[in-house]
Each structure stands twice: as C-alpha cells, then as structure tokens.
Protein backbone atom coordinates (compact mmCIF):
# COMPACT_ATOMS: atom_id res chain seq x y z
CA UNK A 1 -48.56 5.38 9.64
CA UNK A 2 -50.14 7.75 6.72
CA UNK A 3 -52.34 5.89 4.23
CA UNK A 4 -51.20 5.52 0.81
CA UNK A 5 -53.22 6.85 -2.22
CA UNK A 6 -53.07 6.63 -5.79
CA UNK A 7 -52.11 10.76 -6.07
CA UNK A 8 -48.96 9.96 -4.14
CA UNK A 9 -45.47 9.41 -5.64
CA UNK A 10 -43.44 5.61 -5.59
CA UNK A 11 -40.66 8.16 -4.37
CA UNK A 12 -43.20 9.06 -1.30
CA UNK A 13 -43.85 5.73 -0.29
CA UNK A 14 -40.31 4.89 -0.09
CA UNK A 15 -39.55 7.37 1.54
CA UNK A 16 -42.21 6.23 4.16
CA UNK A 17 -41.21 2.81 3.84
CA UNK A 18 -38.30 1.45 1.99
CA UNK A 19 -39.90 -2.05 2.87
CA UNK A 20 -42.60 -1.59 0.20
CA UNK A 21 -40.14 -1.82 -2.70
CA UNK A 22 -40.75 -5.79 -3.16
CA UNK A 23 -44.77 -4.72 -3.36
CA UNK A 24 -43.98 -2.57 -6.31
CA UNK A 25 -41.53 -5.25 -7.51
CA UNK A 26 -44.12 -8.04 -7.90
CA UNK A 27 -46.38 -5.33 -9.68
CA UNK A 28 -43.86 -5.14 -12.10
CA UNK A 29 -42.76 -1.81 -11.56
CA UNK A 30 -38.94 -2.31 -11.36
CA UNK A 31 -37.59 0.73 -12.04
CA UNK A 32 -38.02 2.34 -8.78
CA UNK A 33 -35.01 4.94 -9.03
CA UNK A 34 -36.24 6.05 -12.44
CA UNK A 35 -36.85 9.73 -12.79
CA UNK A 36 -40.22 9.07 -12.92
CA UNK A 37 -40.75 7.53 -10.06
CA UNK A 38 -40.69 10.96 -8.25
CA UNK A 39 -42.62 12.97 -10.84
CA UNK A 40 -45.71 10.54 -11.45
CA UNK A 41 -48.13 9.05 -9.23
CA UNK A 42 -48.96 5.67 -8.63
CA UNK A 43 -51.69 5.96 -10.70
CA UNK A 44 -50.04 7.34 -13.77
CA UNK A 45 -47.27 4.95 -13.40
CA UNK A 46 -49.64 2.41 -12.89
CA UNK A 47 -51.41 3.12 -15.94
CA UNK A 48 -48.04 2.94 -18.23
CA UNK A 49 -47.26 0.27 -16.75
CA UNK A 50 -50.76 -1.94 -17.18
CA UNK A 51 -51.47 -2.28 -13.53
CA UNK A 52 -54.45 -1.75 -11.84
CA UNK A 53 -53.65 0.99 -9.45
CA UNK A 54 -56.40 0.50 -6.80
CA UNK A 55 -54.57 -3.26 -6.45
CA UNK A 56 -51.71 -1.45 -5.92
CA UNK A 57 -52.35 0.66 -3.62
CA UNK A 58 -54.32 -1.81 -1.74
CA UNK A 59 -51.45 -4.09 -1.53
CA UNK A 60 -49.11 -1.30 -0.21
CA UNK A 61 -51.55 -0.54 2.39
CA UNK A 62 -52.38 -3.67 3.71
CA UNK A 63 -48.63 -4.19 4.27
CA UNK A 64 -48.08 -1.06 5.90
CA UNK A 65 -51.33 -1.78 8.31
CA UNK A 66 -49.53 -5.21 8.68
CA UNK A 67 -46.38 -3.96 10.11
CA UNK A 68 -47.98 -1.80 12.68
CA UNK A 69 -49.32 -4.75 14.63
C-alpha cells in the first residue's frame, strides 16, 4: 500500500483505507466528513487542530504497514 504524507488529504487516506478513521479520531480530528477534510492536508489540518502532524502521519503509517502483514 502507498505511504501516507503530510501533503495528502484525510479524504485520500480514507479513501485508501476507511480503517484509519479511529487513528484520526484519537488525534482529535473528528470531523472527518467536514468540507475540509478534502481541501486541506494533514498538515494544515493538523496545524488548526494543535497536532503534531509528523505523529500523525506516523501513526497512520505504521497501521497501514501493520495490516499488510
């Protein structure tokens, strides 16, 4: 599976994997269908939201590498 970056969308990575919505959840980025979600990155969202995006992203990533053992 495609790695996840910061320039991508939260819309992208559902669409790659609607599994990683809990990830964003416990980031505290709950509103997932928000307009935004497919118009910023995960690094701008991440920075209106006060998360550290490189966590984020990290987190995403090490579930998707998790699911393809």
């Amino acid at each position: 599976m495609a790695q996840i970056t910061k320039d991508m969308t939260i819309a992208e990575v559902l669409m790659m994997d609607r599994d990683t919505a809990p990830i964003f959840m416990q980031f505290g980025m709950h509103c997932l269908g928000c307009p935004a979600s497919s118009g910023e990155s995960i690094e701008q969202a991440s920075a209106v939201h006060g998360i550290n995006a490189d966590d984020l992203v990290q987190a995403l990533n090490e579930f998707i590498q998790g699911k393809d053992k």
